[in-house]
Protein backbone atom coordinates (compact mmCIF):
# COMPACT_ATOMS: atom_id res chain seq x y z
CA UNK A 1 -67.01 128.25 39.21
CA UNK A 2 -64.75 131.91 39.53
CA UNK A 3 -66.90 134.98 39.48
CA UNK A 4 -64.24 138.24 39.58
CA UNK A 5 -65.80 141.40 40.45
CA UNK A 6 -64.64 144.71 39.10
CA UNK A 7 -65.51 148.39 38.80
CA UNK A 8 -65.36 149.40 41.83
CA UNK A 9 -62.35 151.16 44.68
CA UNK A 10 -62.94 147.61 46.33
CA UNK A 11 -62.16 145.45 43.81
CA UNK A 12 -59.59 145.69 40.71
CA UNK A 13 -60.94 142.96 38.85
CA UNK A 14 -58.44 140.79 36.53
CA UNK A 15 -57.14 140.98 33.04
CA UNK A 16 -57.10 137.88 30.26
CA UNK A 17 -53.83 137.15 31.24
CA UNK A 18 -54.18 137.70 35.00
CA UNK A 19 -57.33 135.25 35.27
CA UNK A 20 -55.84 132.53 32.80
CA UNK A 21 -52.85 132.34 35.71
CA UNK A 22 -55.54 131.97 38.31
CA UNK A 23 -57.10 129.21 36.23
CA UNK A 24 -54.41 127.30 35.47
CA UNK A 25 -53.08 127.88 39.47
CA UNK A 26 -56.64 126.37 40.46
CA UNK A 27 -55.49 123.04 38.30
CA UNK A 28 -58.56 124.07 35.01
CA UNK A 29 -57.18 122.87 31.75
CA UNK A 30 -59.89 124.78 29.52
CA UNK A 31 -62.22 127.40 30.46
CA UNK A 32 -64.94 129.59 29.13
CA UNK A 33 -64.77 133.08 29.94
CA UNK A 34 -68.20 135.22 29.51
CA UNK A 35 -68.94 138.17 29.65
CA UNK A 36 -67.85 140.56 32.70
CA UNK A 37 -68.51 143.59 34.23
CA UNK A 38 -71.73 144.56 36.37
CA UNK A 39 -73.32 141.79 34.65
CA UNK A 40 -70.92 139.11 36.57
CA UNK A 41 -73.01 137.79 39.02
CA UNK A 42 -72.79 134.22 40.77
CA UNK A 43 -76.20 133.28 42.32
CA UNK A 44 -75.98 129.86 45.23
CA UNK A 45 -79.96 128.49 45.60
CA UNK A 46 -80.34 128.82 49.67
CA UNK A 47 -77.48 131.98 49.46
CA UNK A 48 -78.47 134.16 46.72
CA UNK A 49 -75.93 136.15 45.35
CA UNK A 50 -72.80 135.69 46.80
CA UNK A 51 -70.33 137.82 44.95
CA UNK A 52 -70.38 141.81 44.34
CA UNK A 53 -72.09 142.96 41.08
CA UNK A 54 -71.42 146.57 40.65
CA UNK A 55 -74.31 147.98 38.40
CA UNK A 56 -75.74 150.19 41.63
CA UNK A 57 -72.41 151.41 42.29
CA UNK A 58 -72.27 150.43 45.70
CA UNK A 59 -70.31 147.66 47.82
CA UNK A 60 -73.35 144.95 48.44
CA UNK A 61 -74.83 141.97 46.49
CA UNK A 62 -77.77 143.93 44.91
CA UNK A 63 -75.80 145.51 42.19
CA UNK A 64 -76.74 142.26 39.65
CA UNK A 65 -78.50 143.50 36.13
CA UNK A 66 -81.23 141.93 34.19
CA UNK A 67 -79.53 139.71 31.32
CA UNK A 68 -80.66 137.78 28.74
CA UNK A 69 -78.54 134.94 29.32
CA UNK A 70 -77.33 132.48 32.12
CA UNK A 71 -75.20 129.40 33.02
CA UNK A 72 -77.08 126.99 35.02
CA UNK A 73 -76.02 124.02 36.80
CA UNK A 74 -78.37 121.73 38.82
C-alpha cells in the first residue's frame, strides 16, 4: 500500500510518471491508482491515520474528508 500526500509547502506530491517509477522501484508489476488529493488518506486499525491528508490545510493527520468510497483489506 503507497499513500502520497500533496497540497501542501511540506509535501510536493508525485506525478503519473513520477509514482509509476516508484512502483516499479518497489518491485509492483500492476497497480491501481485512485483518486488523490485531500481525499488520500491511509487509515492502520490500532494507528489511525498514518499519512497527511490536507483538506484542513494544516500539517497533522486530521485533514482526511468524508468519501463515498474505500479500499479495505482485512
Amino acid at each position: 500500500m503507497l499513500v502520497v500526500d500533496g497540497r501542501n509547502a511540506l509535501s510536493q506530491g508525485m506525478n503519473l510518471f513520477e509514482l509509476t517509477k516508484v512502483m516499479r522501484w518497489l518491485g509492483c508489476v500492476s497497480a491501481i491508482n485512485f483518486d488523490g488529493g485531500g481525499s488520500s488518506t491511509l487509515w492502520v486499525k490500532d494507528q489511525g491515520v498514518v499519512n497527511y491528508p490536507t483538506d484542513n490545510r494544516k500539517w497533522d493527520h486530521e485533514g482526511e474528508r468524508k468519501v463515498a468510497n474505500i479500499l479495505y483489506l482485512k
